[in-house]
N, C-alpha and C. Protein backbone atom coordinates (compact mmCIF):
# COMPACT_ATOMS: atom_id res chain seq x y z
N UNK A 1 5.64 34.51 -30.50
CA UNK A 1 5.67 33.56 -29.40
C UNK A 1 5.74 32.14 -29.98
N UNK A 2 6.43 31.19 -29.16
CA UNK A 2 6.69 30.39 -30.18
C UNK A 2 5.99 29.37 -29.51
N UNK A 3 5.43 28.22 -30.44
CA UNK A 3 4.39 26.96 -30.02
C UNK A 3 5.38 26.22 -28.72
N UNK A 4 6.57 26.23 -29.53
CA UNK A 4 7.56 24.99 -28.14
C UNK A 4 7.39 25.25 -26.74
N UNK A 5 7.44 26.78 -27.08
CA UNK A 5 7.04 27.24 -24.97
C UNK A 5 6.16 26.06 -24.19
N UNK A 6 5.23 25.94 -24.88
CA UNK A 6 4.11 25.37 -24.12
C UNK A 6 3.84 23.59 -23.95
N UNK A 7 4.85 23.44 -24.63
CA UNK A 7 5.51 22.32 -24.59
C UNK A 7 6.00 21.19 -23.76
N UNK A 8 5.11 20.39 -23.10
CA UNK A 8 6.16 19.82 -22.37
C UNK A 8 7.71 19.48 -22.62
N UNK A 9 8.45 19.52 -21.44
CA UNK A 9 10.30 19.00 -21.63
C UNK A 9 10.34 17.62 -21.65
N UNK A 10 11.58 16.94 -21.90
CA UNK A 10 11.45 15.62 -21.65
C UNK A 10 11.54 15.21 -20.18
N UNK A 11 11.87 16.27 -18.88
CA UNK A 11 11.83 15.83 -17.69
C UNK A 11 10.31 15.84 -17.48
N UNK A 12 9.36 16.61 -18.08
CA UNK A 12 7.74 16.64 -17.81
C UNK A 12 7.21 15.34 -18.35
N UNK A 13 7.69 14.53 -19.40
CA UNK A 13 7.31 13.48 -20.05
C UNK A 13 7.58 11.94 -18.70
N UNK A 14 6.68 11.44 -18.57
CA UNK A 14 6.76 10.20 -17.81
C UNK A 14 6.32 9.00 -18.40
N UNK A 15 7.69 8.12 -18.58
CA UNK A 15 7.31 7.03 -18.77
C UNK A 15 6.71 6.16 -18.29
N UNK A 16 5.53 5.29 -18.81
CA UNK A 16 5.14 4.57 -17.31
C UNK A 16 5.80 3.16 -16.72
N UNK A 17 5.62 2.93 -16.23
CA UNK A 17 6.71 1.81 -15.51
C UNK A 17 5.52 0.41 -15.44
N UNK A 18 5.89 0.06 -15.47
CA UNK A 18 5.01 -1.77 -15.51
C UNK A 18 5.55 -2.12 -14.62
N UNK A 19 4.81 -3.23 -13.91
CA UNK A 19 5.46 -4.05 -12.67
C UNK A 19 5.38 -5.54 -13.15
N UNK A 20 6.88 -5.63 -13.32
CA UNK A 20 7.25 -7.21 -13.24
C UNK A 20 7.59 -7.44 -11.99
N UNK A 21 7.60 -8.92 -12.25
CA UNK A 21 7.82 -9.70 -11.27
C UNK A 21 9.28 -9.53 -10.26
N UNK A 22 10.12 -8.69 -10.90
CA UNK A 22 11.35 -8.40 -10.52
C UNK A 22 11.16 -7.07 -9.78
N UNK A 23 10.50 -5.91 -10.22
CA UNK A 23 10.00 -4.90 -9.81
C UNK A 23 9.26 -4.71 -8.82
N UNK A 24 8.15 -5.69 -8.48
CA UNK A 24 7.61 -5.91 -7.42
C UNK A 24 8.61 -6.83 -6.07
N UNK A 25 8.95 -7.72 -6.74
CA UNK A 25 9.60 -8.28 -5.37
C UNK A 25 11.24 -7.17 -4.51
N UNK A 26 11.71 -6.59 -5.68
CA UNK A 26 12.48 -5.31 -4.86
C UNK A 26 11.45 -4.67 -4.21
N UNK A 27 10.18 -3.69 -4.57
CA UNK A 27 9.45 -2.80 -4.16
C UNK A 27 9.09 -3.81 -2.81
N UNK A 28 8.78 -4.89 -2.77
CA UNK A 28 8.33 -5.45 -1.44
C UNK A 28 9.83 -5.64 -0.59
N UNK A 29 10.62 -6.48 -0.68
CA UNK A 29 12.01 -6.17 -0.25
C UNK A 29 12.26 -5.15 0.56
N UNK A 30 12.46 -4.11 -0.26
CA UNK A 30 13.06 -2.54 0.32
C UNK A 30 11.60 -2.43 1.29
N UNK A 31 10.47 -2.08 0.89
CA UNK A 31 9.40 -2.10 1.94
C UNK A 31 9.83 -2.31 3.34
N UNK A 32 10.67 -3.91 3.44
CA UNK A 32 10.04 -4.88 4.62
C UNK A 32 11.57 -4.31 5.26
N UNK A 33 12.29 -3.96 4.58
CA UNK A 33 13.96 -3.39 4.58
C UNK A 33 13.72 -1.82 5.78
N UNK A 34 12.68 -1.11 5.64
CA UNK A 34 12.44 -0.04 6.15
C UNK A 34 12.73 1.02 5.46
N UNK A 35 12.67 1.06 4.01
CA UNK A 35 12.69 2.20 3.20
C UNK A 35 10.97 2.82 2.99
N UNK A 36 11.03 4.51 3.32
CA UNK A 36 9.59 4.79 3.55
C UNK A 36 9.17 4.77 2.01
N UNK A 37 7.80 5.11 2.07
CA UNK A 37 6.83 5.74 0.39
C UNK A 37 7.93 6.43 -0.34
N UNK A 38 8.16 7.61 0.56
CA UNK A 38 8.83 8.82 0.10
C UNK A 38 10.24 8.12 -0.86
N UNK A 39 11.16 7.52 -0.22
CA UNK A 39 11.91 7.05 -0.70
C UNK A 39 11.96 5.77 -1.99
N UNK A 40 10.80 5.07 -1.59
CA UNK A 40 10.71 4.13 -2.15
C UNK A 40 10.31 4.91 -3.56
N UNK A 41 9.44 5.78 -3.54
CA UNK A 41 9.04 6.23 -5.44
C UNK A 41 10.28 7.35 -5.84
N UNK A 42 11.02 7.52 -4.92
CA UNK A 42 12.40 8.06 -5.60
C UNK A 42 13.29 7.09 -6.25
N UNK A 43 13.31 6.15 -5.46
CA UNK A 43 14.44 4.91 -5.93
C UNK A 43 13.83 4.20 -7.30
N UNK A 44 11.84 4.89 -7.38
CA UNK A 44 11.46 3.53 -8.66
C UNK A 44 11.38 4.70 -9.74
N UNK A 45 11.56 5.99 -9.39
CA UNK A 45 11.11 7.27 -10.24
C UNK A 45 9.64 7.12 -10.38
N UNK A 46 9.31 7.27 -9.18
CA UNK A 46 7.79 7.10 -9.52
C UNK A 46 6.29 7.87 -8.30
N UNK A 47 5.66 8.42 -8.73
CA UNK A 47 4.58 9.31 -7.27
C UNK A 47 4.08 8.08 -5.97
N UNK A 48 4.43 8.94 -5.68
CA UNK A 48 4.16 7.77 -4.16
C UNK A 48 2.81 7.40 -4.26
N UNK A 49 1.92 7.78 -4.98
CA UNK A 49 0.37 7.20 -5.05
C UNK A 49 0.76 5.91 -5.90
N UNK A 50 1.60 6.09 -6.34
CA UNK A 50 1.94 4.56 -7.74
C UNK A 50 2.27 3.37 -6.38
N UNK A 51 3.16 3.87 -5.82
CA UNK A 51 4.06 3.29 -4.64
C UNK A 51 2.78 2.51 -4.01
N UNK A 52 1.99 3.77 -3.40
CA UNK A 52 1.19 3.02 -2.37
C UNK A 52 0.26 2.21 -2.88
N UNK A 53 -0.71 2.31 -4.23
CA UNK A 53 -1.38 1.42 -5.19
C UNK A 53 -0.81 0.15 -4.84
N UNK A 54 0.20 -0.23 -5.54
CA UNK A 54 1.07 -1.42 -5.59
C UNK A 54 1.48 -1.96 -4.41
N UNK A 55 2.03 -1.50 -3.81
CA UNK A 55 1.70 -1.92 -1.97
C UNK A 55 0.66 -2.65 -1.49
N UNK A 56 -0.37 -1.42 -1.55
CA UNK A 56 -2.00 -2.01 -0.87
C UNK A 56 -2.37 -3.06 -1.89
N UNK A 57 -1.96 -3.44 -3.01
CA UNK A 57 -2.29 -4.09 -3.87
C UNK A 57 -1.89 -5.51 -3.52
N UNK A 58 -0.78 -5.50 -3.43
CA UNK A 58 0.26 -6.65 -3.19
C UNK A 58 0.12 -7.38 -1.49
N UNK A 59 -0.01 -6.44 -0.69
CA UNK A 59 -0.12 -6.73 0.67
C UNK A 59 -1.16 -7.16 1.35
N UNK A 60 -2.47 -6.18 0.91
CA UNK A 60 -3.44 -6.02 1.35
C UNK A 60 -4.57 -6.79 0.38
N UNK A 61 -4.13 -6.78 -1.02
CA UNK A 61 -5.34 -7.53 -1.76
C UNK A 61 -6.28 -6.29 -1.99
N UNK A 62 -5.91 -5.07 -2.15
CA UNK A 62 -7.26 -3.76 -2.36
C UNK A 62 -6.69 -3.34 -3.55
N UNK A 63 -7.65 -3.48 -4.57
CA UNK A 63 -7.52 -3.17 -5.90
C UNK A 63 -7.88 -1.40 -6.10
N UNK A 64 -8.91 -1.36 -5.88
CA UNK A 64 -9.83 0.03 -5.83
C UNK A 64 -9.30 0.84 -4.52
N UNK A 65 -8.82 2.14 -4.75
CA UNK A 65 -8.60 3.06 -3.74
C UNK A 65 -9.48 4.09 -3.93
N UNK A 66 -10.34 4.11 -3.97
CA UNK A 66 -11.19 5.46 -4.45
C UNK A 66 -11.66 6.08 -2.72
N UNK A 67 -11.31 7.19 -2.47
CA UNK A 67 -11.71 8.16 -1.15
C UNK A 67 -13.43 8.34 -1.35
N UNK A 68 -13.47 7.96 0.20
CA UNK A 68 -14.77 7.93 0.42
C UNK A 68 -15.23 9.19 1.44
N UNK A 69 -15.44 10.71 1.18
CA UNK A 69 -15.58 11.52 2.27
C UNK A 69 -16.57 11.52 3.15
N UNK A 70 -17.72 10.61 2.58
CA UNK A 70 -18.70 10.65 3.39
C UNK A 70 -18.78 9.69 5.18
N UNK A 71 -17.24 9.06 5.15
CA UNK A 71 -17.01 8.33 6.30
C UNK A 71 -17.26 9.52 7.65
N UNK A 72 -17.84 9.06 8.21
CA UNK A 72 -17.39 9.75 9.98
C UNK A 72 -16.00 10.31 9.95
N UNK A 73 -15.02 9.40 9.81
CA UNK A 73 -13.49 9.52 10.61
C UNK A 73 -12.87 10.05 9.19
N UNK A 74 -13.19 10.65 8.04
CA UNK A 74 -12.61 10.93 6.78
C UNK A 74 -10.99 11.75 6.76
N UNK A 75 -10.16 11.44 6.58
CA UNK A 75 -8.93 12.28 7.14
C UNK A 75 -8.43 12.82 8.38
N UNK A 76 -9.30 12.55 9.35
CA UNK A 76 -8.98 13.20 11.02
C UNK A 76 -7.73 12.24 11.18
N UNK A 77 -7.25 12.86 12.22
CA UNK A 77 -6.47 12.21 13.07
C UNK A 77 -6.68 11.18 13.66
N UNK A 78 -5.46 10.01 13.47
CA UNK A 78 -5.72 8.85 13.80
C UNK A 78 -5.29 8.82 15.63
N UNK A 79 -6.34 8.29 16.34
CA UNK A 79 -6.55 8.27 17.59
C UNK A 79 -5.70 6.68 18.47
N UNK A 80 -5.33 6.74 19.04
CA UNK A 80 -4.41 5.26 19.88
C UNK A 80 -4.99 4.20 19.88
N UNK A 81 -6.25 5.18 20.63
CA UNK A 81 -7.46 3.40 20.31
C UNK A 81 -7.72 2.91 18.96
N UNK A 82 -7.72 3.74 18.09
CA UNK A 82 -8.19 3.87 17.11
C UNK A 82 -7.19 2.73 16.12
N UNK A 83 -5.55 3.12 16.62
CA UNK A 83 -4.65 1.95 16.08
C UNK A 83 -4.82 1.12 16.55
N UNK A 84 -5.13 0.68 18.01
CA UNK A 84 -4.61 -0.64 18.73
C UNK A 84 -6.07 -1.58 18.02
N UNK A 85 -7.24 -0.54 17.85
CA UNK A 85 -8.22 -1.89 17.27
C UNK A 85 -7.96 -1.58 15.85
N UNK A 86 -7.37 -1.11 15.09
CA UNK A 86 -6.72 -1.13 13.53
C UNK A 86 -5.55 -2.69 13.97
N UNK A 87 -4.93 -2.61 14.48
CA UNK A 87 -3.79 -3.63 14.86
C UNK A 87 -4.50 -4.82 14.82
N UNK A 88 -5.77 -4.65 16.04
CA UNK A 88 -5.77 -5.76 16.05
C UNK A 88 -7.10 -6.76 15.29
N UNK A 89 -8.11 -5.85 14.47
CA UNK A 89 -8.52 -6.31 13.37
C UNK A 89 -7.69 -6.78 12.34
N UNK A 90 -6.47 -5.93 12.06
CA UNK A 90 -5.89 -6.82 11.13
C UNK A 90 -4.98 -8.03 11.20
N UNK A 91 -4.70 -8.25 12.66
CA UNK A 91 -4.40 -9.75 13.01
C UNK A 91 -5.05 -10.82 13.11
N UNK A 92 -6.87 -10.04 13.12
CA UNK A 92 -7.73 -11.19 13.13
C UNK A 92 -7.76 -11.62 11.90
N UNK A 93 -7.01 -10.92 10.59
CA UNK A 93 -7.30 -11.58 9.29
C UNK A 93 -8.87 -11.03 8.67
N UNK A 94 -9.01 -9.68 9.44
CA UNK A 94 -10.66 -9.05 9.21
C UNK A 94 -10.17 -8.46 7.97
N UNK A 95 -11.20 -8.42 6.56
CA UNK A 95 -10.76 -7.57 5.25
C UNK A 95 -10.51 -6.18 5.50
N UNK A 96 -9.45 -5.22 4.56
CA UNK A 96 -9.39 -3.91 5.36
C UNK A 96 -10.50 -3.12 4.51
N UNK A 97 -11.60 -3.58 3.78
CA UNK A 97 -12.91 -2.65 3.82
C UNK A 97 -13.86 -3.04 5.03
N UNK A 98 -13.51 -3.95 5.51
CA UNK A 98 -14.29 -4.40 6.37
C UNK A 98 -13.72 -3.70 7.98
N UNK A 99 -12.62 -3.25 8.29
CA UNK A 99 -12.01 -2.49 9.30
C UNK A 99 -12.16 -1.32 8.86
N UNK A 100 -12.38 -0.39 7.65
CA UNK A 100 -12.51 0.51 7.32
C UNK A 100 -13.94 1.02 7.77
N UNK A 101 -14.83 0.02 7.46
CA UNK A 101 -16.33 0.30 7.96
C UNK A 101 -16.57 0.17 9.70
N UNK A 102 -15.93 -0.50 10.15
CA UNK A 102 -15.98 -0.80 11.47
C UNK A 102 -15.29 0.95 12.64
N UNK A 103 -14.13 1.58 11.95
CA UNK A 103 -13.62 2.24 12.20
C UNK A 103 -14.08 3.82 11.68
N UNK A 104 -14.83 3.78 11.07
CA UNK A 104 -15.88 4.70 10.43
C UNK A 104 -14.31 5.91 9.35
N UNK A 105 -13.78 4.83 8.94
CA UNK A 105 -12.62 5.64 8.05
C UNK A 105 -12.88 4.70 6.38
N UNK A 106 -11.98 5.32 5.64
CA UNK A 106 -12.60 5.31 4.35
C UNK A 106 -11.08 3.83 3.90
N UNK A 107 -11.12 3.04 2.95
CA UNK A 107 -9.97 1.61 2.55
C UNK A 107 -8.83 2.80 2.21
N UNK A 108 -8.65 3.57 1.90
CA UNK A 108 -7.52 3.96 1.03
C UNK A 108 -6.76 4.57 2.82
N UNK A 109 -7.39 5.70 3.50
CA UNK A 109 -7.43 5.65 4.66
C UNK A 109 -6.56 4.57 5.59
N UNK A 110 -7.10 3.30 5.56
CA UNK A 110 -6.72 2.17 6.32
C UNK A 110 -5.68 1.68 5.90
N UNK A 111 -5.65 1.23 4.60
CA UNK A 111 -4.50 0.78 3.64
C UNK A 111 -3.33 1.81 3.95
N UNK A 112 -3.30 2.84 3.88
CA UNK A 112 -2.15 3.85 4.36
C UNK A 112 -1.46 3.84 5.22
N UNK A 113 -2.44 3.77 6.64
CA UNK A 113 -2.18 3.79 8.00
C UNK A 113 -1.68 2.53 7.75
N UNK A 114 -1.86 0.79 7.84
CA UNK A 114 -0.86 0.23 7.84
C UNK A 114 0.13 0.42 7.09
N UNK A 115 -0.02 0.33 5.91
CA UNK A 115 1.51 0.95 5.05
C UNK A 115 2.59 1.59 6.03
N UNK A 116 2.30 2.54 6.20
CA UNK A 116 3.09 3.78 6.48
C UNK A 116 3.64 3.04 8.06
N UNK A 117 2.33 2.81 8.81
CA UNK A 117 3.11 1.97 10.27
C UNK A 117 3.74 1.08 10.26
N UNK A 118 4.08 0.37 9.19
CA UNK A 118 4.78 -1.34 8.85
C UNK A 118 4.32 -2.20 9.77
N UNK A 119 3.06 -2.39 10.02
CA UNK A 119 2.11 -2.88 10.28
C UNK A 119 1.76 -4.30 9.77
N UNK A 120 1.59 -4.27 8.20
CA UNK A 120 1.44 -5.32 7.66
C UNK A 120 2.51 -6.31 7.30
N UNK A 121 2.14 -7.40 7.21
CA UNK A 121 2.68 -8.39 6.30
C UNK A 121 2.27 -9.06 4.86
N UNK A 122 3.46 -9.47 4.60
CA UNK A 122 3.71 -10.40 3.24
C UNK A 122 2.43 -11.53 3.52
N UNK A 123 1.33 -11.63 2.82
CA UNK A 123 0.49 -12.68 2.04
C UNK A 123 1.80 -13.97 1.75
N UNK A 124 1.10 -15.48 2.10
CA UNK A 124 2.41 -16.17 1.77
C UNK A 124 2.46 -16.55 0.34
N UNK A 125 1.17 -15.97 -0.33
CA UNK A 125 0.79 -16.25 -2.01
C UNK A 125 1.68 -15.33 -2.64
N UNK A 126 1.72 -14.30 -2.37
CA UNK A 126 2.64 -12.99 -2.74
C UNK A 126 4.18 -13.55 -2.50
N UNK A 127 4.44 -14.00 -1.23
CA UNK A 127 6.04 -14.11 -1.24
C UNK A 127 6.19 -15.32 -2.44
N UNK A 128 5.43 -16.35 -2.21
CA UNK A 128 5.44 -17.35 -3.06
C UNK A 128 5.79 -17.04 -4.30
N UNK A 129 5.12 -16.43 -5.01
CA UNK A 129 4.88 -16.02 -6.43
C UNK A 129 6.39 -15.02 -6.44
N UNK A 130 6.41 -14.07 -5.37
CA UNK A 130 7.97 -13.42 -5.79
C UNK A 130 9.34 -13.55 -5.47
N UNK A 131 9.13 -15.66 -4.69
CA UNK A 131 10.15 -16.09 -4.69
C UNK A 131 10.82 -15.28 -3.51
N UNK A 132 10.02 -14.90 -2.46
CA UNK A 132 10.62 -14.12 -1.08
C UNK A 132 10.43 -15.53 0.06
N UNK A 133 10.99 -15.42 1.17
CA UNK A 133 11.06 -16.20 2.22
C UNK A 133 10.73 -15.51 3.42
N UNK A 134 10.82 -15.87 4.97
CA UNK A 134 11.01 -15.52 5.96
C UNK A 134 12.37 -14.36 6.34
N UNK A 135 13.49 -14.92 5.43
CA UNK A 135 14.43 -14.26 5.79
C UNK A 135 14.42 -12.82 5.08
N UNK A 136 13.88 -12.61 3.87
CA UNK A 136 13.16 -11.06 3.35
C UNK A 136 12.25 -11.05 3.75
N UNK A 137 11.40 -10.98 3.90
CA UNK A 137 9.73 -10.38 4.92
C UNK A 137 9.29 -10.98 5.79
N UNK A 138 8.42 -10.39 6.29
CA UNK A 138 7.57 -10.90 7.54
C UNK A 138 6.63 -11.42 6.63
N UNK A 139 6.06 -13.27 7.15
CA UNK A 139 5.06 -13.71 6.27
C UNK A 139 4.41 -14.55 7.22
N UNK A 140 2.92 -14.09 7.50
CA UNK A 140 1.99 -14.22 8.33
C UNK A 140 0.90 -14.78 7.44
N UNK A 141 -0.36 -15.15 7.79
CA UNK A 141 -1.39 -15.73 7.21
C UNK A 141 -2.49 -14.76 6.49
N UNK A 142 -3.26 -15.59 5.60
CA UNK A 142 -3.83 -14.31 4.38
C UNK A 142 -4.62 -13.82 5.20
N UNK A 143 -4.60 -12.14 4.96
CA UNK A 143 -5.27 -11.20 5.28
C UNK A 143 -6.21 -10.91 4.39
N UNK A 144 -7.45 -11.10 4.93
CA UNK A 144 -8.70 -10.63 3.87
C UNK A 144 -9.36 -11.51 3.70
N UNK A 145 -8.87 -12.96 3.63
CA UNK A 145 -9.83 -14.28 2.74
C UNK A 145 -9.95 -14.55 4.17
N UNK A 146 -11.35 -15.29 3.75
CA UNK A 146 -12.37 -16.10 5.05
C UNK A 146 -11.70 -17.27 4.79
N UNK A 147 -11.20 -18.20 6.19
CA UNK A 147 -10.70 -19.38 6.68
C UNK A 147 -11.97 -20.34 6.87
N UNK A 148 -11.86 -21.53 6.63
CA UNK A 148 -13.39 -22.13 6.94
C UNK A 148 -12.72 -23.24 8.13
């Protein structure tokens, strides 16, 4: 029996991908463009958990995704009411651990559900920095930081 069997191939081998500044502002682009997760980590060769990281990262300002099962609402089905006050906490500019606790669902949870609904917007620090405008994304006021 030979050692190579057990071997990873070079299609099993993954390179990892870094995010420049060029990399991210396509990944936000195509985002705001209406290309889903699914597509979007095909087009970067990459698992849609990478996808959504960098997303919630970029959009949302949530570094840490770690699943929390001990929430009430942990993976159930997301309920109407349940979006329209998801909607509209996050127009108040409320942090999304802070709608996460309110909604008895877990950040990675919340971060998704907007993702996936195109829900959110472009931070204008984010477009700034990746050299995006009005005419590539929707750019609304920071989500997460307290206004005084």
């Amino acid at each position: 029996m030979s050692r190579r069997r057990n071997q990873p191939t070079a299609d099993d081998i993954r390179i990892p991908k870094f995010w420049d500044t060029a990399l991210r502002r396509e990944l936000v682009e195509l985002y705001f463009d209406g290309m889903d997760i699914e597509m979007l980590g095909w087009h970067f060769d990459m698992k849609a958990f990478e996808i959504y990281r960098e997303l919630i990262a970029l959009l949302l300002g949530v570094k840490e995704l770690d699943e929390d099962p001990s929430v009430p609402r942990f993976r159930k089905r997301w309920e109407y009411l349940e979006d329209s006050e998801l909607i509209r906490l996050y127009r108040r500019s409320v942090p999304v651990e802070q709608i996460a606790k309110q909604l008895g669902r877990d950040v990675p949870g919340v971060a998704m559900r907007l993702i996936n609904s195109w829900w959110v917007t472009c931070p204008p620090k984010v477009a700034k920095t990746l050299g995006l405008n009005e005419d590539d994304v929707e750019i609304t006021t920071e989500h997460g930081e307290e206004t005084s």
